[in-house]
Protein backbone atom coordinates (compact mmCIF):
# COMPACT_ATOMS: atom_id res chain seq x y z
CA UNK A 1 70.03 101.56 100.81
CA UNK A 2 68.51 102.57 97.79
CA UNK A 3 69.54 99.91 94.21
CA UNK A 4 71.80 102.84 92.79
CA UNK A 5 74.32 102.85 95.87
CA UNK A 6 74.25 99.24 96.20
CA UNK A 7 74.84 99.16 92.44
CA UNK A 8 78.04 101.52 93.20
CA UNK A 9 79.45 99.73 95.77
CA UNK A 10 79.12 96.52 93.75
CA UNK A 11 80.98 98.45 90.65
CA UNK A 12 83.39 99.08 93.41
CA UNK A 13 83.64 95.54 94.49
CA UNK A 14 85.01 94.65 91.25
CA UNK A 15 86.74 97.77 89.96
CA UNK A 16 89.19 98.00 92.96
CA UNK A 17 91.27 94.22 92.04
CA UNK A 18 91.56 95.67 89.11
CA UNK A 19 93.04 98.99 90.03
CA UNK A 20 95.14 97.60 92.15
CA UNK A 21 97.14 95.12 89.77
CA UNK A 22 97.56 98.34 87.86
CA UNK A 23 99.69 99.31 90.50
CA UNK A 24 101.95 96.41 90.24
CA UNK A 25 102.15 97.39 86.47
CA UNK A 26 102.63 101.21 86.87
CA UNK A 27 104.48 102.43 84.15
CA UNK A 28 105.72 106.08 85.55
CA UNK A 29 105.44 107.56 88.88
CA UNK A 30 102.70 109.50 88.10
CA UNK A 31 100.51 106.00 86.82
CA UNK A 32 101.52 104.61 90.06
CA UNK A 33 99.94 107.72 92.04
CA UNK A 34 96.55 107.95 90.07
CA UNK A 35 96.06 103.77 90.78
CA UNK A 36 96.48 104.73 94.61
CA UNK A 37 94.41 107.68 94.58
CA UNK A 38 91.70 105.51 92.85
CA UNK A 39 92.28 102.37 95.17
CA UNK A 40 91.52 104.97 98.42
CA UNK A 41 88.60 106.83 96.77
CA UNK A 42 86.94 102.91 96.21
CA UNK A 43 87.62 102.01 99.23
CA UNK A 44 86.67 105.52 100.82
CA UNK A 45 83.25 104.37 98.54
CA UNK A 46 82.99 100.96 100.34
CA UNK A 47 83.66 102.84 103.66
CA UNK A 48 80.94 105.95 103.14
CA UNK A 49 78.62 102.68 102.28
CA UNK A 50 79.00 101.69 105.69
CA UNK A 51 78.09 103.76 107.14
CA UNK A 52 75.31 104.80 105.12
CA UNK A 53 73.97 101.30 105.32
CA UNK A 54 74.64 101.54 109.65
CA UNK A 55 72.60 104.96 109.03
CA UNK A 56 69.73 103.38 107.34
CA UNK A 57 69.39 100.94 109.58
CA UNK A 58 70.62 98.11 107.77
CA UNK A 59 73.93 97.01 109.66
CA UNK A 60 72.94 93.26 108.52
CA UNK A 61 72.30 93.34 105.29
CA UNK A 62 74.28 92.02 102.04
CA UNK A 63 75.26 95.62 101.26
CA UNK A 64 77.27 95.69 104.72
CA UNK A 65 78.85 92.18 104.19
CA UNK A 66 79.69 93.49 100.65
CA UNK A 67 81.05 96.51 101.87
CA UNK A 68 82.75 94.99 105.00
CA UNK A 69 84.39 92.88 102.05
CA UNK A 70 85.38 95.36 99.77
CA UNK A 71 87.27 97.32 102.38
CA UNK A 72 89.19 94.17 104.18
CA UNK A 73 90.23 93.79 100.60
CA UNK A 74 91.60 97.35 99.88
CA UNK A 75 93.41 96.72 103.64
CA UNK A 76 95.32 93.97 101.93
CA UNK A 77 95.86 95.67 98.58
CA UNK A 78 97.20 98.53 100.16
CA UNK A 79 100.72 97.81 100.99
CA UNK A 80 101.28 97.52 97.25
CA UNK A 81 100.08 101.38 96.44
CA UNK A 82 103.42 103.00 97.62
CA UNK A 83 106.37 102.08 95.19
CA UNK A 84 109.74 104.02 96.02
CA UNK A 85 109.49 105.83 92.61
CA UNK A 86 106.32 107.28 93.77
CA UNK A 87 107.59 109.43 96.47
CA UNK A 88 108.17 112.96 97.06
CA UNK A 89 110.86 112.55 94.12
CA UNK A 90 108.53 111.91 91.57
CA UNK A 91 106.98 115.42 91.22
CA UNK A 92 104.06 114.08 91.09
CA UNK A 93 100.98 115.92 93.14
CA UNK A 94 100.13 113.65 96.10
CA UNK A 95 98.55 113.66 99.30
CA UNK A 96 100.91 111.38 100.34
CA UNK A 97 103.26 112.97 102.72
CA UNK A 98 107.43 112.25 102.54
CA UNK A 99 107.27 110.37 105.62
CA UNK A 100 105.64 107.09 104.24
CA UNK A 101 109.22 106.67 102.52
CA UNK A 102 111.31 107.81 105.40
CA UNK A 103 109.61 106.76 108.36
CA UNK A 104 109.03 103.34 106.53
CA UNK A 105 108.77 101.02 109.50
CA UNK A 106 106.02 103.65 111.40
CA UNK A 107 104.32 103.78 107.92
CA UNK A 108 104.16 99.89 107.47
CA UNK A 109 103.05 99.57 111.17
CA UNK A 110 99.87 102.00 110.39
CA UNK A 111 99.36 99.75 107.46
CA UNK A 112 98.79 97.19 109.42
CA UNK A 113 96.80 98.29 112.08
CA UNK A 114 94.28 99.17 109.63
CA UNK A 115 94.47 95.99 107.99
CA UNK A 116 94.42 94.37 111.54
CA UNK A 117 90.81 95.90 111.90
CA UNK A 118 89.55 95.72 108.83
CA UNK A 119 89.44 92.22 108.92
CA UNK A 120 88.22 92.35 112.32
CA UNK A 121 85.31 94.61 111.10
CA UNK A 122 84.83 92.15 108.35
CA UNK A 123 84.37 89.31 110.98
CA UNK A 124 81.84 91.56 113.22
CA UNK A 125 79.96 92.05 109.96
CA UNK A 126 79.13 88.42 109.38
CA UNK A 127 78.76 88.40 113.37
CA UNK A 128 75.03 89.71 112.82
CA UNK A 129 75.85 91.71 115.85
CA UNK A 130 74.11 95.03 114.97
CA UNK A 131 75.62 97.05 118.06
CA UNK A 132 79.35 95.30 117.64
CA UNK A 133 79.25 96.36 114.17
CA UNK A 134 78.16 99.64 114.96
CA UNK A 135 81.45 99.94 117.15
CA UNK A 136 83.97 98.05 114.73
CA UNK A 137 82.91 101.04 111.55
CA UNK A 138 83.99 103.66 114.50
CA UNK A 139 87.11 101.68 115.57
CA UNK A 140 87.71 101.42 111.75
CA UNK A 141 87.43 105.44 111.20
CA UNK A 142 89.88 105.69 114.01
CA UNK A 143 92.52 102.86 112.55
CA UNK A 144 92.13 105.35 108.99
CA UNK A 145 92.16 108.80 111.12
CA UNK A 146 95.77 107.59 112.67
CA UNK A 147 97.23 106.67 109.11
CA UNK A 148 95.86 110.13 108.42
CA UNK A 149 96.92 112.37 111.13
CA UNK A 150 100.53 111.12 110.38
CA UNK A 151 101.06 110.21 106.60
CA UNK A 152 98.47 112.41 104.59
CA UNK A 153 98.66 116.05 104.13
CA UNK A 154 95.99 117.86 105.16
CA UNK A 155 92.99 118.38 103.16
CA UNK A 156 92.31 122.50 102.03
């Protein structure tokens, strides 16, 4: 991993705690919407650096445990990204489908999955355990493809 993506993730490290208590202080809708899209595009940073770092061989390095860190984080700042006012009745352009609000209970349960093995992955990354970590980024992907699949329209 070369010193300009580790220098990204680490301006990700510390950018996303901040995004994320600008959620809590969202003054419209549409302020509430561009905190979430920025909290997933971090942590879709810390995620890509992942797997970069699994790429590059480096699957125990400080740039894993960093990233590993960054994204168990986002899994626990994320139930805080989805106010009621920033549903489908806000008008506000979202990839967010209408479901997270009415199918609340399914929605919350994919939150937690995620967040279930995000910490997990975070645990196999200070493991040391090169192939379990290789296996926890996939079962990771999967835990954010099933969120996906249901609650996220579809990318054009």
């Amino acid at each position: 991993m070369s010193w300009r993506s580790n220098g990204s993730l680490r301006a990700v490290f510390w950018v996303v705690p901040a995004l994320i208590a600008t959620v809590a202080v969202a003054a419209t809708p549409a302020d509430a919407v561009r905190a979430r899209i920025a909290g997933y595009r971090a942590l879709g940073a810390a995620f890509k650096s992942a797997n970069d770092t699994i790429r590059a061989g480096g699957a125990r390095t400080p740039a894993m445990r960093q990233a590993a860190a960054q994204i168990a984080g986002a899994a626990r700042q994320q139930y805080g990204w989805y106010p009621a006012e920033s549903g489908p009745q806000a008008r506000v352009k979202t990839a967010a489908k209408p479901e997270i609000w009415t199918r609340g209970r399914e929605f919350r349960g994919a939150q937690d999955a995620f967040a279930r093995q995000a910490a997990a992955f975070e645990r196999v990354v200070a493991s040391g355990d090169e192939a379990a970590i290789r296996a926890g980024v996939r079962q990771l992907g999967a835990a954010c493809k099933g969120c996906h699949d249901s609650f996220r329209l579809a990318d054009d």
